[in-house]
PDB file of N, CA and C in Angstrom:
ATOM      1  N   UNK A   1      10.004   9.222  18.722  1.00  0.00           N
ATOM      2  CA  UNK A   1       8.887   9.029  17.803  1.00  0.00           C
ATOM      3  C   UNK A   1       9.314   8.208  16.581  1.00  0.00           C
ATOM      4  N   UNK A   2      10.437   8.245  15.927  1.00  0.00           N
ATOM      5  CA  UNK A   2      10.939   7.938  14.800  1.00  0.00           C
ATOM      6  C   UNK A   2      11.084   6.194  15.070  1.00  0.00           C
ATOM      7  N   UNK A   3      11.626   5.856  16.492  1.00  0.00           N
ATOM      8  CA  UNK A   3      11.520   4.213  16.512  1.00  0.00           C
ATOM      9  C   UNK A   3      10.310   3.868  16.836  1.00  0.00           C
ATOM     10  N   UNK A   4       9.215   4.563  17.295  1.00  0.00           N
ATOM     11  CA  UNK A   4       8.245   4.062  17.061  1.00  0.00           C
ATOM     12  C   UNK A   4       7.461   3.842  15.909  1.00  0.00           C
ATOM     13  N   UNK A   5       7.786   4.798  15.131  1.00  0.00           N
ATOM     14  CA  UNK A   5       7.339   4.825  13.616  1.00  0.00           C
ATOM     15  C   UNK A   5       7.771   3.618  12.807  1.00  0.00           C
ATOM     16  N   UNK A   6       8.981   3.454  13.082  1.00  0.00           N
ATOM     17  CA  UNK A   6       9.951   2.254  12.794  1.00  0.00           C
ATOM     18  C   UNK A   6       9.713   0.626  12.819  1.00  0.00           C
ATOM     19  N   UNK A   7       8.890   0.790  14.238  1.00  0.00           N
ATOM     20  CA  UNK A   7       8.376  -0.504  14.610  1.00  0.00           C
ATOM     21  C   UNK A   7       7.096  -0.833  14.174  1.00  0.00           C
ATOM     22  N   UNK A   8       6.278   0.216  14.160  1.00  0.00           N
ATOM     23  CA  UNK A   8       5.456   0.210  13.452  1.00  0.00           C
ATOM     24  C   UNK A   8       5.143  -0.203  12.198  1.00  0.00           C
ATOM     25  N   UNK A   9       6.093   0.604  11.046  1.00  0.00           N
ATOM     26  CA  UNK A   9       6.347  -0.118   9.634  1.00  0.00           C
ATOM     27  C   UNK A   9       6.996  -1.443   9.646  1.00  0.00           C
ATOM     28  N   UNK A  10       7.929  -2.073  10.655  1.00  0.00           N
ATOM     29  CA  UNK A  10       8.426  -3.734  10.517  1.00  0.00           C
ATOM     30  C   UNK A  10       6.583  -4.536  10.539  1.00  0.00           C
ATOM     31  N   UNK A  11       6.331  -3.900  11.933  1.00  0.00           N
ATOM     32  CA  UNK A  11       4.852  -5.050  11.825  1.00  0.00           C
ATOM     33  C   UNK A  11       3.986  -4.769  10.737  1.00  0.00           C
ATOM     34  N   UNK A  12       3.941  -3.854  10.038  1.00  0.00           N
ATOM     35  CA  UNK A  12       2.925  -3.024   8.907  1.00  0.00           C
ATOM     36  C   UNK A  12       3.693  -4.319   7.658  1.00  0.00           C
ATOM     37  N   UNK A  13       5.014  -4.656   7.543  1.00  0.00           N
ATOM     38  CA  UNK A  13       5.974  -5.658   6.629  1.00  0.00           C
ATOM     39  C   UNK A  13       5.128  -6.913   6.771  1.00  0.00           C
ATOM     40  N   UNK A  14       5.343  -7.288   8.238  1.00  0.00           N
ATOM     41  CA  UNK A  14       4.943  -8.873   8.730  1.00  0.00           C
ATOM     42  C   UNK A  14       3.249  -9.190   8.125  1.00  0.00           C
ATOM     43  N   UNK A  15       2.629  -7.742   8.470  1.00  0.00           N
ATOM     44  CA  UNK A  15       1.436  -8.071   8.255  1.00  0.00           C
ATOM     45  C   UNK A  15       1.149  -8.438   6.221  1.00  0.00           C
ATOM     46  N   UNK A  16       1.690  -7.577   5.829  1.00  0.00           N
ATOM     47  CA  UNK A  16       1.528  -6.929   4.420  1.00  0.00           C
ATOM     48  C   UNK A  16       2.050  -8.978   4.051  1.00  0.00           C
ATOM     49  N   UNK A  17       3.124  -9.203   4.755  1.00  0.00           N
ATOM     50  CA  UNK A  17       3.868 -10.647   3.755  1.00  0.00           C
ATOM     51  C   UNK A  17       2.822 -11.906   4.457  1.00  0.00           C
ATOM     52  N   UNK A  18       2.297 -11.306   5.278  1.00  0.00           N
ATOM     53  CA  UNK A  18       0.731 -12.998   5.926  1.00  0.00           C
ATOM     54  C   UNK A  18      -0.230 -12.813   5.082  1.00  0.00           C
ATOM     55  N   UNK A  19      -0.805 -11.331   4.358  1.00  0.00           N
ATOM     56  CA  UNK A  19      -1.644 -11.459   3.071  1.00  0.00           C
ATOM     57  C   UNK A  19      -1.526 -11.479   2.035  1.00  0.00           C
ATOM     58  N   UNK A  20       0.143 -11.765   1.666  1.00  0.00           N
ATOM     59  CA  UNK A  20       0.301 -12.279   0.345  1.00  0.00           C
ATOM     60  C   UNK A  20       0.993 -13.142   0.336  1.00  0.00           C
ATOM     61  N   UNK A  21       1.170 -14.163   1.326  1.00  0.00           N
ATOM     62  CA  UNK A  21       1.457 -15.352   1.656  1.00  0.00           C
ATOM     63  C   UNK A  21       0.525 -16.116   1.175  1.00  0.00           C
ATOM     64  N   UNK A  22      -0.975 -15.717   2.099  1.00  0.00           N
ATOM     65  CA  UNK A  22      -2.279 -15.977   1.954  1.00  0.00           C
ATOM     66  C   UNK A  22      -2.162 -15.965   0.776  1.00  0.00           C
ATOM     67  N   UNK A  23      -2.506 -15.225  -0.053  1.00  0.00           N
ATOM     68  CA  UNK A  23      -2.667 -14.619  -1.506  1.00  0.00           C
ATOM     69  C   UNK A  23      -1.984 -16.331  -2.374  1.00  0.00           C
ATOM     70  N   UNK A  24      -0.739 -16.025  -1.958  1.00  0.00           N
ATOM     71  CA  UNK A  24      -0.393 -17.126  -3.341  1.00  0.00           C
ATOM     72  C   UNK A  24      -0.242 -18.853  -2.988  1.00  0.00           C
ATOM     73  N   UNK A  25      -1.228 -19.033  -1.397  1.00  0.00           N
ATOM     74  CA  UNK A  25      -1.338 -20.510  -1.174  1.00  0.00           C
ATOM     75  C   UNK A  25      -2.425 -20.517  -1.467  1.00  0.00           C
ATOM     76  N   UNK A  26      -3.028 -19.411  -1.673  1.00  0.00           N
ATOM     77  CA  UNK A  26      -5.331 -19.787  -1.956  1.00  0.00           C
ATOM     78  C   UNK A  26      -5.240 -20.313  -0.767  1.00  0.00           C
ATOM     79  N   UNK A  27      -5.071 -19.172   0.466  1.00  0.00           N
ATOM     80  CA  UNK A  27      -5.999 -19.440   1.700  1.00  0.00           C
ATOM     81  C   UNK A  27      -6.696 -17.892   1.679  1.00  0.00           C
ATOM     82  N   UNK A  28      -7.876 -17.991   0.984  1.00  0.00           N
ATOM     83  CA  UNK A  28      -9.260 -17.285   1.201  1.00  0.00           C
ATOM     84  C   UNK A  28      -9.558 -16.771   2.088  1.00  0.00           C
ATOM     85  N   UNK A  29      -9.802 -17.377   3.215  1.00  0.00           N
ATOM     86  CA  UNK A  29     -10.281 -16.702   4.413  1.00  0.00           C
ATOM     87  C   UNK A  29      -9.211 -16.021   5.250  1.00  0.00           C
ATOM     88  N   UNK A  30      -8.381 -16.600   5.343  1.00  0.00           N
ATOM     89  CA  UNK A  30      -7.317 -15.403   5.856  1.00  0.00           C
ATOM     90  C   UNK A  30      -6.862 -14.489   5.451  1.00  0.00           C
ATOM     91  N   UNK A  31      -6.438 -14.801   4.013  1.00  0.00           N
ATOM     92  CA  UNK A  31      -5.953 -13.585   3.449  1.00  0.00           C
ATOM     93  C   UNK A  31      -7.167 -12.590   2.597  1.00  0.00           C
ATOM     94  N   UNK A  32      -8.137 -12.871   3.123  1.00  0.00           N
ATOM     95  CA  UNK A  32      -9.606 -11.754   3.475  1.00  0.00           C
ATOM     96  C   UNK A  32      -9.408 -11.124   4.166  1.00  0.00           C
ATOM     97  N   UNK A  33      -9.314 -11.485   5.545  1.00  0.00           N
ATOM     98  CA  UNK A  33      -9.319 -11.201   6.784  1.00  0.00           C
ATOM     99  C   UNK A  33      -7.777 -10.460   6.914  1.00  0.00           C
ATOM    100  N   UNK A  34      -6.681 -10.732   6.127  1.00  0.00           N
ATOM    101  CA  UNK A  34      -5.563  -9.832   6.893  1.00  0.00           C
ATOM    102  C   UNK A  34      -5.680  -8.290   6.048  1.00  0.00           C
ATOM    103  N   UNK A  35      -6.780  -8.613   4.956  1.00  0.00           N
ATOM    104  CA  UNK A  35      -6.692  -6.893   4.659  1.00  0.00           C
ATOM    105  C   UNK A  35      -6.853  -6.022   5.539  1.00  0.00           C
ATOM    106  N   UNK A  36      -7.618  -6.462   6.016  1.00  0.00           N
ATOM    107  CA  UNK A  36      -8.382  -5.066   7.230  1.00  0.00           C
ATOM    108  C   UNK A  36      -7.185  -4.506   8.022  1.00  0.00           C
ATOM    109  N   UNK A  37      -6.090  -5.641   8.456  1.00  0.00           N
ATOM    110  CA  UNK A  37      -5.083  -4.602   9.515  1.00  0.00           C
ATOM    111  C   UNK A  37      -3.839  -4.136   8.547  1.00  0.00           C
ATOM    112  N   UNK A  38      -3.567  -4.619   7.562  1.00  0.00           N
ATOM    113  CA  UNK A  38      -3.146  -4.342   6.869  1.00  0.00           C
ATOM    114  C   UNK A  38      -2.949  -3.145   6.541  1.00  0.00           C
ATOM    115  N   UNK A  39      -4.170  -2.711   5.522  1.00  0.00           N
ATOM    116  CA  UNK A  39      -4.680  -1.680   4.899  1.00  0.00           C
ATOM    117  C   UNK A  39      -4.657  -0.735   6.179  1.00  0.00           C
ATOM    118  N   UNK A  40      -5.576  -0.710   7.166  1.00  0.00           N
ATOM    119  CA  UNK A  40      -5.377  -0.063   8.095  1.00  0.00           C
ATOM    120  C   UNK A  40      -4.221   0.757   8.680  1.00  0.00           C
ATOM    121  N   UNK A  41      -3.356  -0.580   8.670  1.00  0.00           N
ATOM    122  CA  UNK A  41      -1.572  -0.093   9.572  1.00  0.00           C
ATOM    123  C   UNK A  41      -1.077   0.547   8.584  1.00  0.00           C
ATOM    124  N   UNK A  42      -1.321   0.646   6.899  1.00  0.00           N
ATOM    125  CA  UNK A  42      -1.145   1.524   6.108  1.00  0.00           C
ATOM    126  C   UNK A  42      -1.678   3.021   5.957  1.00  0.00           C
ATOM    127  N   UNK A  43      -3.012   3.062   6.288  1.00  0.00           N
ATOM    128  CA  UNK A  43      -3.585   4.274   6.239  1.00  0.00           C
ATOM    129  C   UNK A  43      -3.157   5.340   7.738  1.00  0.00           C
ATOM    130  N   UNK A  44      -2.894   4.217   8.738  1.00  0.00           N
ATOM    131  CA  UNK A  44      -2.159   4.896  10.382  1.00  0.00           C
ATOM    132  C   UNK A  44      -0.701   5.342  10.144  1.00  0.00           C
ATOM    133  N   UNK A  45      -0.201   4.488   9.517  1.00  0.00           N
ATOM    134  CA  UNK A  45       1.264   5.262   8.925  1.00  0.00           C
ATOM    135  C   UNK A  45       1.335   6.570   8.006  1.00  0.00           C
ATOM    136  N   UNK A  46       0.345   6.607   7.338  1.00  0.00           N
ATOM    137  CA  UNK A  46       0.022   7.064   6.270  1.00  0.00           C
ATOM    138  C   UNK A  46      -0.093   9.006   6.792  1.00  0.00           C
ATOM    139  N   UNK A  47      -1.183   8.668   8.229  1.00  0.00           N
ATOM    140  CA  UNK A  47      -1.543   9.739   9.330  1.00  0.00           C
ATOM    141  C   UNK A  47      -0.633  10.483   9.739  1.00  0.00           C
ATOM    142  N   UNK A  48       0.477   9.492  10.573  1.00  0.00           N
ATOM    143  CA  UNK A  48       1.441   9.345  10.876  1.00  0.00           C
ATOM    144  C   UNK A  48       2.528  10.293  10.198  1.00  0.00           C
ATOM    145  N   UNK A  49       2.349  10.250   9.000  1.00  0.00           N
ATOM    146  CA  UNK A  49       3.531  10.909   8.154  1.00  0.00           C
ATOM    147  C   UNK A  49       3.156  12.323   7.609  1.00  0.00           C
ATOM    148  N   UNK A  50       1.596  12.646   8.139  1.00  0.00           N
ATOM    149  CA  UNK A  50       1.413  13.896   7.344  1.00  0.00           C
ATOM    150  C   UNK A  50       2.104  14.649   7.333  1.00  0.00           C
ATOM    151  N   UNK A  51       3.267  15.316   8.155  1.00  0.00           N
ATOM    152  CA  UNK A  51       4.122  16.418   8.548  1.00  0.00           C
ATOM    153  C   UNK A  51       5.016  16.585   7.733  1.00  0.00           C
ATOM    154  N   UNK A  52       5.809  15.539   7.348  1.00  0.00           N
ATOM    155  CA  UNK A  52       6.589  15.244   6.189  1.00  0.00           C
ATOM    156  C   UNK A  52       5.805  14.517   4.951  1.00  0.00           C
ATOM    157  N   UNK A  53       6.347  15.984   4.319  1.00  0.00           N
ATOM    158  CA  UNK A  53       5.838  15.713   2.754  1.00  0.00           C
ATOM    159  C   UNK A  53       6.323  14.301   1.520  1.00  0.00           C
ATOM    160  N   UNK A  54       7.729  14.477   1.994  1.00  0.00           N
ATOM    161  CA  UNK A  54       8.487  12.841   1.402  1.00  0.00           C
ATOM    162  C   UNK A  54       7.482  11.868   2.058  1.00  0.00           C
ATOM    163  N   UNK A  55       7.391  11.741   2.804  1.00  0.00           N
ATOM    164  CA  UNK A  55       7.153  10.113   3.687  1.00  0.00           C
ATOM    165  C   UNK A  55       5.269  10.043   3.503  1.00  0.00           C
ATOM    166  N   UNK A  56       4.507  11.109   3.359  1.00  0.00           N
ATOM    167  CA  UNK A  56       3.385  11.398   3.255  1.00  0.00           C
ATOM    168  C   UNK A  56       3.206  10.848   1.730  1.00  0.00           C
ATOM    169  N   UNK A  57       3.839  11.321   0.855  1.00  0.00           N
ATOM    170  CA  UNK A  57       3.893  10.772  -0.627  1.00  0.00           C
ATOM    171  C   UNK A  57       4.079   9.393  -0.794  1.00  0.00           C
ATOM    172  N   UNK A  58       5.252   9.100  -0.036  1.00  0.00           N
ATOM    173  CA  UNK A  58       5.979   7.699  -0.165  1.00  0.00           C
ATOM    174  C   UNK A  58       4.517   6.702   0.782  1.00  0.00           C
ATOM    175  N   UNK A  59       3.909   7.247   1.210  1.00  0.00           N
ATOM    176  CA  UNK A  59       2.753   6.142   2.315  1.00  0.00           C
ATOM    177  C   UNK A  59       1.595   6.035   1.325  1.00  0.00           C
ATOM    178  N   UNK A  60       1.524   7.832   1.180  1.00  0.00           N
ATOM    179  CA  UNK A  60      -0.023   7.203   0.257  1.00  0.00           C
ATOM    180  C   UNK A  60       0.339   6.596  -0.992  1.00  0.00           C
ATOM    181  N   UNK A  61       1.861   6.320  -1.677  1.00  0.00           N
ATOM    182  CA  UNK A  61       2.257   5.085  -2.606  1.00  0.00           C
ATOM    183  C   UNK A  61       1.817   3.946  -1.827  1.00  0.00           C
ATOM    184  N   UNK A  62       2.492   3.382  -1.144  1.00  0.00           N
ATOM    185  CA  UNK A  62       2.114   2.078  -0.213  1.00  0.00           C
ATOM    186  C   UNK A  62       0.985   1.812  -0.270  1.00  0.00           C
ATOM    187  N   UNK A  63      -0.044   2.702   0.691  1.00  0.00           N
ATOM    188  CA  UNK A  63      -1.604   2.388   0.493  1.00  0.00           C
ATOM    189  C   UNK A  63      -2.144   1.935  -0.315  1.00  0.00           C
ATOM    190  N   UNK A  64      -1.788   3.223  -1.520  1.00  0.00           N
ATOM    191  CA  UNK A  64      -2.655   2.370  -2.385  1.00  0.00           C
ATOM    192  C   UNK A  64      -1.656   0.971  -3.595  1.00  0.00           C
ATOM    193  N   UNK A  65      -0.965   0.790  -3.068  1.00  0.00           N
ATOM    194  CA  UNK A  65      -0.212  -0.690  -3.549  1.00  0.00           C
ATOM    195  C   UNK A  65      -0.631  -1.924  -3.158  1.00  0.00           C
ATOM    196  N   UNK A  66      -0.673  -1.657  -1.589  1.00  0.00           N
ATOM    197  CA  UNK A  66      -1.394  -2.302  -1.111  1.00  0.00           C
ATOM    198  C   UNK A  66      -3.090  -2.717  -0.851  1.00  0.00           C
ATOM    199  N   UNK A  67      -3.925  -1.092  -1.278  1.00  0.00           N
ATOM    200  CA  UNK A  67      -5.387  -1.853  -2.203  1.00  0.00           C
ATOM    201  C   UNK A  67      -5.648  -2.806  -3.102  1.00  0.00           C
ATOM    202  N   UNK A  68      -4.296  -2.028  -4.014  1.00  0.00           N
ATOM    203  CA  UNK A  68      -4.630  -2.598  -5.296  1.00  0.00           C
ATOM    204  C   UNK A  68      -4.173  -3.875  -5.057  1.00  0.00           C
ATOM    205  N   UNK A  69      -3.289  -4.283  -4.362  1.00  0.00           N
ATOM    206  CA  UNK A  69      -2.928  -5.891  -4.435  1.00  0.00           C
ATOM    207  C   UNK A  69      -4.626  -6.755  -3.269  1.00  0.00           C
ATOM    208  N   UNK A  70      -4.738  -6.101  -2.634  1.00  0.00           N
ATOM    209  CA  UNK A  70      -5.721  -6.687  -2.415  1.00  0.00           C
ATOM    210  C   UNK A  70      -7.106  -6.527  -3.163  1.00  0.00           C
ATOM    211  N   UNK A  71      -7.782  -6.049  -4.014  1.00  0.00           N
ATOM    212  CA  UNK A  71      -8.573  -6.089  -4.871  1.00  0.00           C
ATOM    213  C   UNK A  71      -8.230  -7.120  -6.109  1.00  0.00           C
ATOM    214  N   UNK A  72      -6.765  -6.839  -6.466  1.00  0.00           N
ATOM    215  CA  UNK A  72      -6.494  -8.292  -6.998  1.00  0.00           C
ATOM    216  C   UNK A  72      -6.535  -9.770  -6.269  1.00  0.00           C
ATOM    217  N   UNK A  73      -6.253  -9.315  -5.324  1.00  0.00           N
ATOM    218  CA  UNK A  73      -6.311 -10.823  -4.575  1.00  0.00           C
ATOM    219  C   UNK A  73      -8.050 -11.480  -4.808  1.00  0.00           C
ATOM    220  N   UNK A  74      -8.536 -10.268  -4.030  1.00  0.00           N
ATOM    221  CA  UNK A  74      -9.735 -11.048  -4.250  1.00  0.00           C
ATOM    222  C   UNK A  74     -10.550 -10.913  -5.745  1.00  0.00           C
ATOM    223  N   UNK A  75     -10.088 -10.326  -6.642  1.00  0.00           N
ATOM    224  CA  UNK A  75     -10.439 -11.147  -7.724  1.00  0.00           C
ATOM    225  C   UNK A  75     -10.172 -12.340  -8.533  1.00  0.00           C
ATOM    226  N   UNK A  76      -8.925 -12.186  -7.885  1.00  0.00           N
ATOM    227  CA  UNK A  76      -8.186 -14.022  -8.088  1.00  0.00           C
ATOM    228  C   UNK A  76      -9.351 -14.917  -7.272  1.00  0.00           C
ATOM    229  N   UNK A  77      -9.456 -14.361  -5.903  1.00  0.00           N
ATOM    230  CA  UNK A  77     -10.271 -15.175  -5.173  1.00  0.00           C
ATOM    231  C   UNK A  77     -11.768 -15.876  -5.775  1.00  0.00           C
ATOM    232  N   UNK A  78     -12.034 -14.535  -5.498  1.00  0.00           N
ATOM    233  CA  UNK A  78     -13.745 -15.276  -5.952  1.00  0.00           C
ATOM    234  C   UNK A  78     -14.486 -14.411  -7.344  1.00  0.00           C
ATOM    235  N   UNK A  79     -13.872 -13.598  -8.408  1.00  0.00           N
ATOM    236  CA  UNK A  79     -14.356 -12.874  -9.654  1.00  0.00           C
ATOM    237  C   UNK A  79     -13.062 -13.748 -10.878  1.00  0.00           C
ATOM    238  N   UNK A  80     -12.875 -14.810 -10.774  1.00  0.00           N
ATOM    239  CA  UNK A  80     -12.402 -14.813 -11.987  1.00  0.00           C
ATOM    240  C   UNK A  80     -11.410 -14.244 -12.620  1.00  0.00           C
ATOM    241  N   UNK A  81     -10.660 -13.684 -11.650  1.00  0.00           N
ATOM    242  CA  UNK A  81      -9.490 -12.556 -11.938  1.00  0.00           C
ATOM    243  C   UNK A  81     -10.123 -11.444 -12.832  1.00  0.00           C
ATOM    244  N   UNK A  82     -11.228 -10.825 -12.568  1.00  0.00           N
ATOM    245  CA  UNK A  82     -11.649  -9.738 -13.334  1.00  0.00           C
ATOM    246  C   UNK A  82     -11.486  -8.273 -12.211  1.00  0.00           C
ATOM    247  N   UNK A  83     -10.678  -8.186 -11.602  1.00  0.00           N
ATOM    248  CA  UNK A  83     -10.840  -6.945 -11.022  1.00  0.00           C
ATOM    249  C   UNK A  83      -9.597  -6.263 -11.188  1.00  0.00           C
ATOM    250  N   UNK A  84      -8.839  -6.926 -12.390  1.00  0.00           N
ATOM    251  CA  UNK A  84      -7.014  -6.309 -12.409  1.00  0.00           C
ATOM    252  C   UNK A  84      -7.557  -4.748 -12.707  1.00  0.00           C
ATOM    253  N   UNK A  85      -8.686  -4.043 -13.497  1.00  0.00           N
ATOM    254  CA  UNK A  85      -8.570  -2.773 -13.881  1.00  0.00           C
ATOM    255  C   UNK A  85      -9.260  -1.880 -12.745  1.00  0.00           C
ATOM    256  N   UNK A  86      -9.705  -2.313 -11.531  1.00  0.00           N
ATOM    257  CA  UNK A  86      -9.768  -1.701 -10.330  1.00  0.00           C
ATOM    258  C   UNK A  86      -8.571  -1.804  -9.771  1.00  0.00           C
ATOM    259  N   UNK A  87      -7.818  -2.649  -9.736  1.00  0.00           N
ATOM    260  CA  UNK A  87      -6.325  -2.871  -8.807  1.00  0.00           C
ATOM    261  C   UNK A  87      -5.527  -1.759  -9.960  1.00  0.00           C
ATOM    262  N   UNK A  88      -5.816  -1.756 -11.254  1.00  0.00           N
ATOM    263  CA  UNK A  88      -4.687  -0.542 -11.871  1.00  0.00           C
ATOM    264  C   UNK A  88      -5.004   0.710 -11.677  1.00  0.00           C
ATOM    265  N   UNK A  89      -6.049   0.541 -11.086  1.00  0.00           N
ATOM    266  CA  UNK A  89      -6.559   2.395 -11.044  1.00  0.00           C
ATOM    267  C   UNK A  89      -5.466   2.600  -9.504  1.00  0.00           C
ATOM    268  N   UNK A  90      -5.666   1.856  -8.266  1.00  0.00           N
ATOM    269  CA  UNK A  90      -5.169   2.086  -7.400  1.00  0.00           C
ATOM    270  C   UNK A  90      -3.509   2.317  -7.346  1.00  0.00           C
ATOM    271  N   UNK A  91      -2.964   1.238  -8.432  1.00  0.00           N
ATOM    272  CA  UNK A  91      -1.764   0.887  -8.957  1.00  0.00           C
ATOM    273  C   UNK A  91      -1.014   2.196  -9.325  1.00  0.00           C
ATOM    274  N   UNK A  92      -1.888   3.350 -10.286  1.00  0.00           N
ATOM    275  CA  UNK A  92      -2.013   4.426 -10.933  1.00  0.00           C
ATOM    276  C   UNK A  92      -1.961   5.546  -9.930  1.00  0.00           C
ATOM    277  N   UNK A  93      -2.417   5.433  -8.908  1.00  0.00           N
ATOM    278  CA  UNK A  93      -2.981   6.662  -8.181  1.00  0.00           C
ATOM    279  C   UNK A  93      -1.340   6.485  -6.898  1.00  0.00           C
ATOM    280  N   UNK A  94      -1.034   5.694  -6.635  1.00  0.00           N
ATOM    281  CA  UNK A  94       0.031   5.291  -6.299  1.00  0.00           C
ATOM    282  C   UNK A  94       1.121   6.033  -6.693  1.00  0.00           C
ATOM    283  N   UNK A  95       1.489   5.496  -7.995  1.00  0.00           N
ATOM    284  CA  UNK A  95       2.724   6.127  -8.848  1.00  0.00           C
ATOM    285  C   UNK A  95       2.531   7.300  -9.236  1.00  0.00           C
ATOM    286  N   UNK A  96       1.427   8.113  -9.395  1.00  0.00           N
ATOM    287  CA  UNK A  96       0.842   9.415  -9.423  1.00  0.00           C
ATOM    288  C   UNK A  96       1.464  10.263  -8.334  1.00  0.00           C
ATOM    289  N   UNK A  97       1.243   9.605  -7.178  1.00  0.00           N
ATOM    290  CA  UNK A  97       1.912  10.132  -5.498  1.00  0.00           C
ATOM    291  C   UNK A  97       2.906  10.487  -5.683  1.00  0.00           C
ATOM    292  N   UNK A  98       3.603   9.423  -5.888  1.00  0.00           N
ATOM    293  CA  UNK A  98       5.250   9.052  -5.519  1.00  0.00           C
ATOM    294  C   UNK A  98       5.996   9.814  -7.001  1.00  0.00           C
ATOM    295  N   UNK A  99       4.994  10.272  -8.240  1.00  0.00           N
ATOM    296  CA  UNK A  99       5.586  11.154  -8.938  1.00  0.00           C
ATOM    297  C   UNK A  99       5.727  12.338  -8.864  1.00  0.00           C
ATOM    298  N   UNK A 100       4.794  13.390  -7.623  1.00  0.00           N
ATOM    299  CA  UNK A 100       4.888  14.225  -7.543  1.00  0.00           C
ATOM    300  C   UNK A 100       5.308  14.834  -6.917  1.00  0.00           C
ATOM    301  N   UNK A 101       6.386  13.722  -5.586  1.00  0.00           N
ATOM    302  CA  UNK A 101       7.265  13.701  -4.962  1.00  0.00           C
ATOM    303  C   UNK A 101       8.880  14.019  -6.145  1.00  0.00           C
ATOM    304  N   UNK A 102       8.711  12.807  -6.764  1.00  0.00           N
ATOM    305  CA  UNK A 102      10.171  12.863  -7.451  1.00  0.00           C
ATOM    306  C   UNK A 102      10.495  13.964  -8.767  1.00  0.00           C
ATOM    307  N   UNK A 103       9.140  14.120  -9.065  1.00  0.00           N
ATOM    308  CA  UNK A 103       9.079  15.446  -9.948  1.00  0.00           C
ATOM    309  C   UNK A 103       9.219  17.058  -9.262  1.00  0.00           C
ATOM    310  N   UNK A 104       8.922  17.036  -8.409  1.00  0.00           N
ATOM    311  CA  UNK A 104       9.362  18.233  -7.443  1.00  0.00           C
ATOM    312  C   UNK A 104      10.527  18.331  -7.062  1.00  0.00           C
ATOM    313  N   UNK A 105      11.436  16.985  -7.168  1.00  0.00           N
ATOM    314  CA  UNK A 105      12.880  17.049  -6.783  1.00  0.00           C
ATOM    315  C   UNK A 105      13.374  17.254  -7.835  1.00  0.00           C
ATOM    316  N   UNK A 106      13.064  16.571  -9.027  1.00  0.00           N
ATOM    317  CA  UNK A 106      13.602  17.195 -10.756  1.00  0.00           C
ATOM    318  C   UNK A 106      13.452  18.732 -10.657  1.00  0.00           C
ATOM    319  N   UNK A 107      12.472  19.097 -10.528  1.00  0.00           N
ATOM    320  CA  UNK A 107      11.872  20.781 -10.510  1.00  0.00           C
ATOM    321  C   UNK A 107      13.208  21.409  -9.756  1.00  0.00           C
ATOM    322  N   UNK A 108      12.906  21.118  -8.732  1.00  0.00           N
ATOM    323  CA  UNK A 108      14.231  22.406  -7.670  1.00  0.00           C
ATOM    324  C   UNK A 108      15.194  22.207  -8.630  1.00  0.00           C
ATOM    325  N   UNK A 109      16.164  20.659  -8.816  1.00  0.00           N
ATOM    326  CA  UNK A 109      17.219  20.949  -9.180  1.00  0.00           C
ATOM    327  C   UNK A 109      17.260  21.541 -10.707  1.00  0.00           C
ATOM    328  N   UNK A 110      16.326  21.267 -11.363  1.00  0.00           N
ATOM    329  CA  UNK A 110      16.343  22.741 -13.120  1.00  0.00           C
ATOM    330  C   UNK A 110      16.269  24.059 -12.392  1.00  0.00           C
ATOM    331  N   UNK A 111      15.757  24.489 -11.562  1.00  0.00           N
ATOM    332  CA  UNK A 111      15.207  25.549 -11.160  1.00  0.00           C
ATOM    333  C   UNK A 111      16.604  26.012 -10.731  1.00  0.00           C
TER     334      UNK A 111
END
């Protein structure tokens, strides 16, 4: 299961670097279009990891890193770059995750 998980996150990489490839040549229509598997192969990993609490934390970081970079994208795209304070909420909710992972590891070891 674990190399499949494995292979999974390399193509979840490939995909994530074709929409921000997209992203910083201003190709629009593709890098529209690669959110969907993107985001997706994020939220399936995401599934994927419920069992483990580390990797469950560490995904729903990813996810939403990867919203938020795409809500920025497309406000670069077509708003004028006005959507950075929707991409920080996601940005936020992210590091929120992944803090309550690393704050639980502070915790045991005071404890």
């Amino acid at each position: 299961m674990m190399h499949k998980i494995r292979n999974l996150e390399n193509t979840h990489i490939l995909l994530w670097l074709i929409k921000d490839t997209c992203w910083v040549l201003n190709f629009k229509p593709l890098g529209v279009f690669m959110i969907l598997p993107t985001v997706f192969m994020a939220v399936y990993l995401t599934i994927l990891s419920r069992a483990d609490h580390k990797e469950l934390l560490h995904n729903i970081a990813v996810t939403c890193w990867i919203l938020a970079n795409s809500v920025w994208m497309i406000g670069e795209f077509f708003f004028n770059d006005s959507t950075r304070l929707i991409a920080a909420s996601f940005f936020i909710i992210g590091l929120i995750s992944i803090s309550i992972y690393y704050f639980g590891l502070l915790y045991k070891q005071i404890k």
